[in-house]
PDB file of N, CA and C in Angstrom:
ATOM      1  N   UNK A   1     157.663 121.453  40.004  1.00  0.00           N
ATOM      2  CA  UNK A   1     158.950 120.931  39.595  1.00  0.00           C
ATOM      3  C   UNK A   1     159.634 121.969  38.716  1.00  0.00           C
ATOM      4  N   UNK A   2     160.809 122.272  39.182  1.00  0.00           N
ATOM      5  CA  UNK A   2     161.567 123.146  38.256  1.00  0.00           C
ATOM      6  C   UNK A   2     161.768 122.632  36.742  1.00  0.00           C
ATOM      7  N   UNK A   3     162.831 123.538  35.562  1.00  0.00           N
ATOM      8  CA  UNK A   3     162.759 123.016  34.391  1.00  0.00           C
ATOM      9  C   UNK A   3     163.976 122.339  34.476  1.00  0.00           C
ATOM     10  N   UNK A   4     164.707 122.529  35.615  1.00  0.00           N
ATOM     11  CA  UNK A   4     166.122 121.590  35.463  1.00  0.00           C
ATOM     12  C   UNK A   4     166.303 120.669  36.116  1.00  0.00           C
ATOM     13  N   UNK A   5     165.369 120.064  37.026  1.00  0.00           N
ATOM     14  CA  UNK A   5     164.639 118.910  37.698  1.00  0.00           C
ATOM     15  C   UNK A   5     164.424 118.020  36.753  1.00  0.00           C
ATOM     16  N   UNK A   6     165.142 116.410  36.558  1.00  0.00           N
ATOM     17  CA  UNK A   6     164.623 115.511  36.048  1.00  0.00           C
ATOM     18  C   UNK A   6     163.578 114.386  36.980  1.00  0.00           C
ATOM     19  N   UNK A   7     162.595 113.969  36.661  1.00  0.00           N
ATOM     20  CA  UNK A   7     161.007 113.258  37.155  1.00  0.00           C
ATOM     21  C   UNK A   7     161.989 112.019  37.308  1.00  0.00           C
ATOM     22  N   UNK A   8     161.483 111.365  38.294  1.00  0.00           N
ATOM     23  CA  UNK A   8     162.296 109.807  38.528  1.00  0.00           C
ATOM     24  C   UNK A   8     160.886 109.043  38.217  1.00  0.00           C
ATOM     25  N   UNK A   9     160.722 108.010  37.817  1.00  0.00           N
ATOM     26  CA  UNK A   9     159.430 107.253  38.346  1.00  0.00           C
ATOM     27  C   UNK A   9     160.474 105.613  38.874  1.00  0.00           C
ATOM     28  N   UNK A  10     158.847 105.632  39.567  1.00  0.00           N
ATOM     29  CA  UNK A  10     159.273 104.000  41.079  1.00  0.00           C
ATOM     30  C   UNK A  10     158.954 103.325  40.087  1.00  0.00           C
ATOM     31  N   UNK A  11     159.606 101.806  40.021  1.00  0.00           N
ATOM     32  CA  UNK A  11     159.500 100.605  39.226  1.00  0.00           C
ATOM     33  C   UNK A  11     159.048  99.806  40.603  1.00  0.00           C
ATOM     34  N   UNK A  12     158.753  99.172  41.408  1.00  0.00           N
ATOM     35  CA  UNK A  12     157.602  98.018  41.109  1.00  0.00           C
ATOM     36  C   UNK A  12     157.798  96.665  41.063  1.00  0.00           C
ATOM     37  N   UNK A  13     158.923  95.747  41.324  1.00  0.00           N
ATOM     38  CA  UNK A  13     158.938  94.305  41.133  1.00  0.00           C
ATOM     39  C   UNK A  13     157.840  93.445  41.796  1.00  0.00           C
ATOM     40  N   UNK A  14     156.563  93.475  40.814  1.00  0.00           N
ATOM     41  CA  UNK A  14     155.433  92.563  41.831  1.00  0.00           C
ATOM     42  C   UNK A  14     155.934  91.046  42.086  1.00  0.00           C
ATOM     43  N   UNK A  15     156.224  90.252  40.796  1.00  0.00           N
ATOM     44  CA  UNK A  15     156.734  88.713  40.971  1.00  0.00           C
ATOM     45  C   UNK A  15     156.521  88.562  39.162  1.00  0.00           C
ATOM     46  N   UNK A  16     157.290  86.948  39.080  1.00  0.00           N
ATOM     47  CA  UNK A  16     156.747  86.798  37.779  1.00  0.00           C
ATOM     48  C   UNK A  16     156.240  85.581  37.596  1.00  0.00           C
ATOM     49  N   UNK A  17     155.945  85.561  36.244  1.00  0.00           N
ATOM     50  CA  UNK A  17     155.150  84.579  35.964  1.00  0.00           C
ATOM     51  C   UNK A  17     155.519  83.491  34.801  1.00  0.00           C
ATOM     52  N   UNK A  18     155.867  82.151  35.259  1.00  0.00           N
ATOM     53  CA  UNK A  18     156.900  81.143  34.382  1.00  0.00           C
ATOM     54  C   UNK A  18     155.279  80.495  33.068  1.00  0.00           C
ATOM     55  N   UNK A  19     156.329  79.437  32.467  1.00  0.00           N
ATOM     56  CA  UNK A  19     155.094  79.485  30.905  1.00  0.00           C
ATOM     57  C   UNK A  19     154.036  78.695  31.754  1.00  0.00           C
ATOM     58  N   UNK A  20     153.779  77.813  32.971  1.00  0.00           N
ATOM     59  CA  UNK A  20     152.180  77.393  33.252  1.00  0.00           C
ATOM     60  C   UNK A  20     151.511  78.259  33.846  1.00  0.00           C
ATOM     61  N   UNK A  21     151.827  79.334  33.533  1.00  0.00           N
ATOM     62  CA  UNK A  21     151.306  80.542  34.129  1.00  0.00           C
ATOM     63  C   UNK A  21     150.993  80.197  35.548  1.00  0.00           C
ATOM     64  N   UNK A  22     152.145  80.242  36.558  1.00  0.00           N
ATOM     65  CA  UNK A  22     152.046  80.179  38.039  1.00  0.00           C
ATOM     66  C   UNK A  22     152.858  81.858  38.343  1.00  0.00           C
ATOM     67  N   UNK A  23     152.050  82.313  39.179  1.00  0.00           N
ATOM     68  CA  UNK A  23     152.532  83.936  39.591  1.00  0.00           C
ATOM     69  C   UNK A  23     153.792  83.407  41.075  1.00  0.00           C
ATOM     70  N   UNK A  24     154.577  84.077  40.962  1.00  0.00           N
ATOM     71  CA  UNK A  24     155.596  83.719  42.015  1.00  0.00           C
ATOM     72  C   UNK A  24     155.905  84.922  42.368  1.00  0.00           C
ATOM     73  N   UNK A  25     154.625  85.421  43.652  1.00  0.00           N
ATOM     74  CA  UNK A  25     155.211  86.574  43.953  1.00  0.00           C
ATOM     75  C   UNK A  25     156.420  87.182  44.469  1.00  0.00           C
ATOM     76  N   UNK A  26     156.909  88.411  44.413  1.00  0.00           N
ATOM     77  CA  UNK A  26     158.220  89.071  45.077  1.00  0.00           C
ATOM     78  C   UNK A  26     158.011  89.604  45.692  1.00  0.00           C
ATOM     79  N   UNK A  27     158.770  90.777  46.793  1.00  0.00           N
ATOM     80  CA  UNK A  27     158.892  91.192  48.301  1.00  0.00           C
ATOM     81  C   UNK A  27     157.999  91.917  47.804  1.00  0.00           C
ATOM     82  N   UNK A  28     157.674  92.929  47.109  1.00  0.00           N
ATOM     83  CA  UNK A  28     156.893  94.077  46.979  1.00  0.00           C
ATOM     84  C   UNK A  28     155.174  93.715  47.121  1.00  0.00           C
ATOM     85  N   UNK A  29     155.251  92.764  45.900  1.00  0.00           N
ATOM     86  CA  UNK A  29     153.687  91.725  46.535  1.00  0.00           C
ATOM     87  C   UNK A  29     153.188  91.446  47.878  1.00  0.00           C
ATOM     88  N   UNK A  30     154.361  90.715  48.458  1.00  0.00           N
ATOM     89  CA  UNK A  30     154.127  89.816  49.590  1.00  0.00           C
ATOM     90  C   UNK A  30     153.565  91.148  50.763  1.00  0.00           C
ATOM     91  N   UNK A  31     154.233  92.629  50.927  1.00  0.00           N
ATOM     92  CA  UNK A  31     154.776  93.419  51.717  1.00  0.00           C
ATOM     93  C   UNK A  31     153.619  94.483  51.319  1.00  0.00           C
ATOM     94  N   UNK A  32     152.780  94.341  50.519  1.00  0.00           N
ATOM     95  CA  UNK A  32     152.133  95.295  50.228  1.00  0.00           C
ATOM     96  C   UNK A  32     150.673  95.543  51.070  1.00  0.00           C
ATOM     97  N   UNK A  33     150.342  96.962  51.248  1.00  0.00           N
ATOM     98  CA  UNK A  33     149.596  96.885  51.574  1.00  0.00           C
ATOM     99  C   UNK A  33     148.050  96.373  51.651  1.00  0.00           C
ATOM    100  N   UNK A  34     147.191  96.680  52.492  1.00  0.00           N
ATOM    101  CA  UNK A  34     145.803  95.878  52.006  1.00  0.00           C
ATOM    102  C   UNK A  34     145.059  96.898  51.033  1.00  0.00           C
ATOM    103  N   UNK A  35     145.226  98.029  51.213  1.00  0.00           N
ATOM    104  CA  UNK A  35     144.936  98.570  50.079  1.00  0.00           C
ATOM    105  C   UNK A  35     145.813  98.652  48.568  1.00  0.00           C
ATOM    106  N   UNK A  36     146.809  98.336  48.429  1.00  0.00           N
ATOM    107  CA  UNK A  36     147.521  98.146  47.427  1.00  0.00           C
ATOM    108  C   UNK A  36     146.910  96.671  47.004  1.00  0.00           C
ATOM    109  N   UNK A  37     146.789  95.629  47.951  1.00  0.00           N
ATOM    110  CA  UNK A  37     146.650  94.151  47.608  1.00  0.00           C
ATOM    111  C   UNK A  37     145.546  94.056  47.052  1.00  0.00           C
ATOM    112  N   UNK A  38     144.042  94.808  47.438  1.00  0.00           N
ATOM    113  CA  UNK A  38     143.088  94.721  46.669  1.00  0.00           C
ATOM    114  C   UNK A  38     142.803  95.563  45.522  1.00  0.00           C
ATOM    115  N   UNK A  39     143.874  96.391  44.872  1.00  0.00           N
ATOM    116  CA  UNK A  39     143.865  96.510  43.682  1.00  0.00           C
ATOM    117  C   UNK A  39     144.470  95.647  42.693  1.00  0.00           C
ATOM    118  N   UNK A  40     144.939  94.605  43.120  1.00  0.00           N
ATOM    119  CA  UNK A  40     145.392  93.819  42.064  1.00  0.00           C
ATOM    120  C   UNK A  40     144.310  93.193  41.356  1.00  0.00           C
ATOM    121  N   UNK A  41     144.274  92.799  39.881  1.00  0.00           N
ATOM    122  CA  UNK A  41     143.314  92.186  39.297  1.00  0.00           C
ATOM    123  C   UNK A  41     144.459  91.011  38.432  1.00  0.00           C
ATOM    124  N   UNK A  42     144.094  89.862  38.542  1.00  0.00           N
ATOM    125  CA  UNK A  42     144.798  88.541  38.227  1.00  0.00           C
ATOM    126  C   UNK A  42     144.054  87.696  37.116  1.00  0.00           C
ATOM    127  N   UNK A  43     144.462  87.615  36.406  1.00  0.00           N
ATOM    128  CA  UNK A  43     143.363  87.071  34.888  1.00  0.00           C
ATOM    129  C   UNK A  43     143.294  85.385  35.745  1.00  0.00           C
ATOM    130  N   UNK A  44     141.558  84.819  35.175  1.00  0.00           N
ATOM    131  CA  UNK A  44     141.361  83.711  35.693  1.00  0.00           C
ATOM    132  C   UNK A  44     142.241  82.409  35.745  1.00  0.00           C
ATOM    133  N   UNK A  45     143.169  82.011  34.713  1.00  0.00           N
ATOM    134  CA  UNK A  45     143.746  81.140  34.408  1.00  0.00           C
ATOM    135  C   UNK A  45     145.132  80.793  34.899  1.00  0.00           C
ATOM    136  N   UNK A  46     145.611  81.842  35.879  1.00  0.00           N
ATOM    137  CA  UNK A  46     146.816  82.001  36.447  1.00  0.00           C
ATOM    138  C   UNK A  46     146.653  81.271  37.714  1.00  0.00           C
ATOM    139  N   UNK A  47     147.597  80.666  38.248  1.00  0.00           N
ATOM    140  CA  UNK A  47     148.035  79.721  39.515  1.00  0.00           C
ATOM    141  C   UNK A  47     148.417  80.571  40.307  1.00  0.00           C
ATOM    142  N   UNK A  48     147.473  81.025  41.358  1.00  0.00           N
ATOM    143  CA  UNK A  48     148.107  81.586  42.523  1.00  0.00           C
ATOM    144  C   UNK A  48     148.436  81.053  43.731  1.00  0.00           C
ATOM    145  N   UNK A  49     148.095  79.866  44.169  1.00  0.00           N
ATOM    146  CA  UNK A  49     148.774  79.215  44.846  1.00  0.00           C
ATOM    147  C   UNK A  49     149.634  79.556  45.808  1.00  0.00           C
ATOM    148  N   UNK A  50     150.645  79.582  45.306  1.00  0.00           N
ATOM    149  CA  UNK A  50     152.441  80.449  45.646  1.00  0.00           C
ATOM    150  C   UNK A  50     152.179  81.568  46.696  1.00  0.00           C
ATOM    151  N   UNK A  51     151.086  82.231  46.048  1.00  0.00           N
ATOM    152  CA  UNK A  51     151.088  83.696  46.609  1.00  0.00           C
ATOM    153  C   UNK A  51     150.066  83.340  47.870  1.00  0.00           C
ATOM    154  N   UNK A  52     149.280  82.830  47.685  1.00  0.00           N
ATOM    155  CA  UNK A  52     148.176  82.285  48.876  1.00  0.00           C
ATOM    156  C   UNK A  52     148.680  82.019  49.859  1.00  0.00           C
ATOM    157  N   UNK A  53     149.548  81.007  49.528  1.00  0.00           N
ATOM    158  CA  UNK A  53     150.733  80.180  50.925  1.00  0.00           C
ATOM    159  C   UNK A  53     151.519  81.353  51.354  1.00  0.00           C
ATOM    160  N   UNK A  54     151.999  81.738  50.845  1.00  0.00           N
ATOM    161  CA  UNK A  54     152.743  82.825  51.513  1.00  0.00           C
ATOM    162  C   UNK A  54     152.505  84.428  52.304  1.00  0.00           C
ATOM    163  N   UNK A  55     151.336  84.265  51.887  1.00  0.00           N
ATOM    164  CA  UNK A  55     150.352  85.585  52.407  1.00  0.00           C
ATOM    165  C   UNK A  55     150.468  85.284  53.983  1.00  0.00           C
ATOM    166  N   UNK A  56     150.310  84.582  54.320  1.00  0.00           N
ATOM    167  CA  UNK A  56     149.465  84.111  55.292  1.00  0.00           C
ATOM    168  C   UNK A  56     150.454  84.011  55.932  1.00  0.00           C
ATOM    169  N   UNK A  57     151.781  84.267  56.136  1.00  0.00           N
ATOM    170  CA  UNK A  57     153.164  83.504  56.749  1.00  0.00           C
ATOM    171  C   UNK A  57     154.143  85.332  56.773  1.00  0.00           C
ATOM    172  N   UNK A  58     153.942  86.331  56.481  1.00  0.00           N
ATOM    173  CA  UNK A  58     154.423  87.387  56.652  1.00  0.00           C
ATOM    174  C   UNK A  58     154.138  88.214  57.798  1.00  0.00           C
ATOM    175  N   UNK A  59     155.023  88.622  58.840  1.00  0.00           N
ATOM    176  CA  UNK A  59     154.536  89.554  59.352  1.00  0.00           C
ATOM    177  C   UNK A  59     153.612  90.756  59.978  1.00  0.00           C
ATOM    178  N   UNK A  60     153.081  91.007  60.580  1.00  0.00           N
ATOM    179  CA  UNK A  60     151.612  92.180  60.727  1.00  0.00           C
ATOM    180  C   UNK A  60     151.816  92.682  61.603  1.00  0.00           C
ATOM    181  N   UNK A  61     153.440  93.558  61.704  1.00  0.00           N
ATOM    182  CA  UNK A  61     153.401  94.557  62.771  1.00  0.00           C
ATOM    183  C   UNK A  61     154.058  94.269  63.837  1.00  0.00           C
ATOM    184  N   UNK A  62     154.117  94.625  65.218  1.00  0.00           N
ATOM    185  CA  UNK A  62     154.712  94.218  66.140  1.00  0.00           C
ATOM    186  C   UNK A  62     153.783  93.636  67.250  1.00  0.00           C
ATOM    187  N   UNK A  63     154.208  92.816  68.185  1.00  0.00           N
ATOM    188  CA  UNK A  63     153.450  92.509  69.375  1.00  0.00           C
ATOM    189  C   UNK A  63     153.287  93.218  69.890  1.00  0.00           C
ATOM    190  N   UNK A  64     152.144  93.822  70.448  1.00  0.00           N
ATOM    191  CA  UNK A  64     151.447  94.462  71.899  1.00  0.00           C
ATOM    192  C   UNK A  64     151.323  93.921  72.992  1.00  0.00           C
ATOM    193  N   UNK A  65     151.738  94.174  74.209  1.00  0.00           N
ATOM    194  CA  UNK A  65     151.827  93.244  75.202  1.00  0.00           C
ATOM    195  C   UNK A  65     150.595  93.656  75.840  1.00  0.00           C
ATOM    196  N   UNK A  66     149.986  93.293  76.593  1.00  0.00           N
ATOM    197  CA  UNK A  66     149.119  93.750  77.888  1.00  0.00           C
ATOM    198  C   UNK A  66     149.652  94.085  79.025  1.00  0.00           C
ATOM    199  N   UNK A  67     150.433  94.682  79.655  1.00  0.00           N
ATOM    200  CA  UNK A  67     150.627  94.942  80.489  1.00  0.00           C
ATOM    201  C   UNK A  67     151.413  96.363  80.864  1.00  0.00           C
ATOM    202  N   UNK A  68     152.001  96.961  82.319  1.00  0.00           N
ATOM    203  CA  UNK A  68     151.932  98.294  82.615  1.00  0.00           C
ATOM    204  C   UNK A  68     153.568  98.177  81.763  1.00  0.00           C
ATOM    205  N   UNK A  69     153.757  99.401  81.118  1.00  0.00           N
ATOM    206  CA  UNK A  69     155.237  99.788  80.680  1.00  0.00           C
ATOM    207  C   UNK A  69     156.269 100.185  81.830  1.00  0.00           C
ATOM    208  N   UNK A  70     157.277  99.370  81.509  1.00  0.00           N
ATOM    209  CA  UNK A  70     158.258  99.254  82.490  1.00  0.00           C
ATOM    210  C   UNK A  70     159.948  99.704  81.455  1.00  0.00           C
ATOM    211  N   UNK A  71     160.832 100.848  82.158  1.00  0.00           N
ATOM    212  CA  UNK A  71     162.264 101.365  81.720  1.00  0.00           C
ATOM    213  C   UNK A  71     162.859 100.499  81.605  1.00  0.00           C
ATOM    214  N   UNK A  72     163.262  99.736  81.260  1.00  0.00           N
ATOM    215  CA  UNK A  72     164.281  98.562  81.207  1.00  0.00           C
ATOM    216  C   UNK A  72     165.333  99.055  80.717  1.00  0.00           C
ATOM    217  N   UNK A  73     165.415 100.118  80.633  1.00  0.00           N
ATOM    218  CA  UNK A  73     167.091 100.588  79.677  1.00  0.00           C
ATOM    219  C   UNK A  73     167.988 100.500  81.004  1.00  0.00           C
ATOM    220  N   UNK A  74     168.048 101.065  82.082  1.00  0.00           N
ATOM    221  CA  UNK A  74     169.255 100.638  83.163  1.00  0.00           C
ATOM    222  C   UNK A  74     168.797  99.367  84.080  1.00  0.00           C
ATOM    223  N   UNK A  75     167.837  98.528  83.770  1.00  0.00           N
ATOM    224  CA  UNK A  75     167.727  97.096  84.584  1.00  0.00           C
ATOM    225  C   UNK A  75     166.542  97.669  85.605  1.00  0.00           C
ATOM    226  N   UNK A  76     166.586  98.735  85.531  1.00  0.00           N
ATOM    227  CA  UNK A  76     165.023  99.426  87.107  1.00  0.00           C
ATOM    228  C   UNK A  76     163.966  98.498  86.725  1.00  0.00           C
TER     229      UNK A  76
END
């Protein structure tokens, strides 16, 4: 890095957490990877709940079809 280069750093919105201590995760949580996801460490007393239900309901990529690939861009 040059000396007239200013350093940016990434901020991070995981989710937050209201006073019964329930975690309400945000996109960055939900979207994160499986190696990002198993570095999280969550103190015992927190309600994850929220985040459980919603894990499970996101996206994983695109469909793969089984079958031979066909041009469909002019109707052939």
């Amino acid at each position: 890095m040059d000396e007239g280069e200013v350093k940016h750093y990434t901020y991070k919105h995981w989710g937050t957490l209201d006073e019964q201590n329930c975690f309400h995760p945000g996109i960055a949580c939900l979207y994160a990877t499986i190696e990002e996801s198993q570095q999280f460490i969550f103190p015992k007393d927190w309600n994850l709940s929220e985040m459980e239900a919603l894990s499970g309901t996101k996206r994983r990529g695109r469909i793969a079809y089984e079958a031979k690939d066909i041009d469909r861009q002019y109707g052939l």
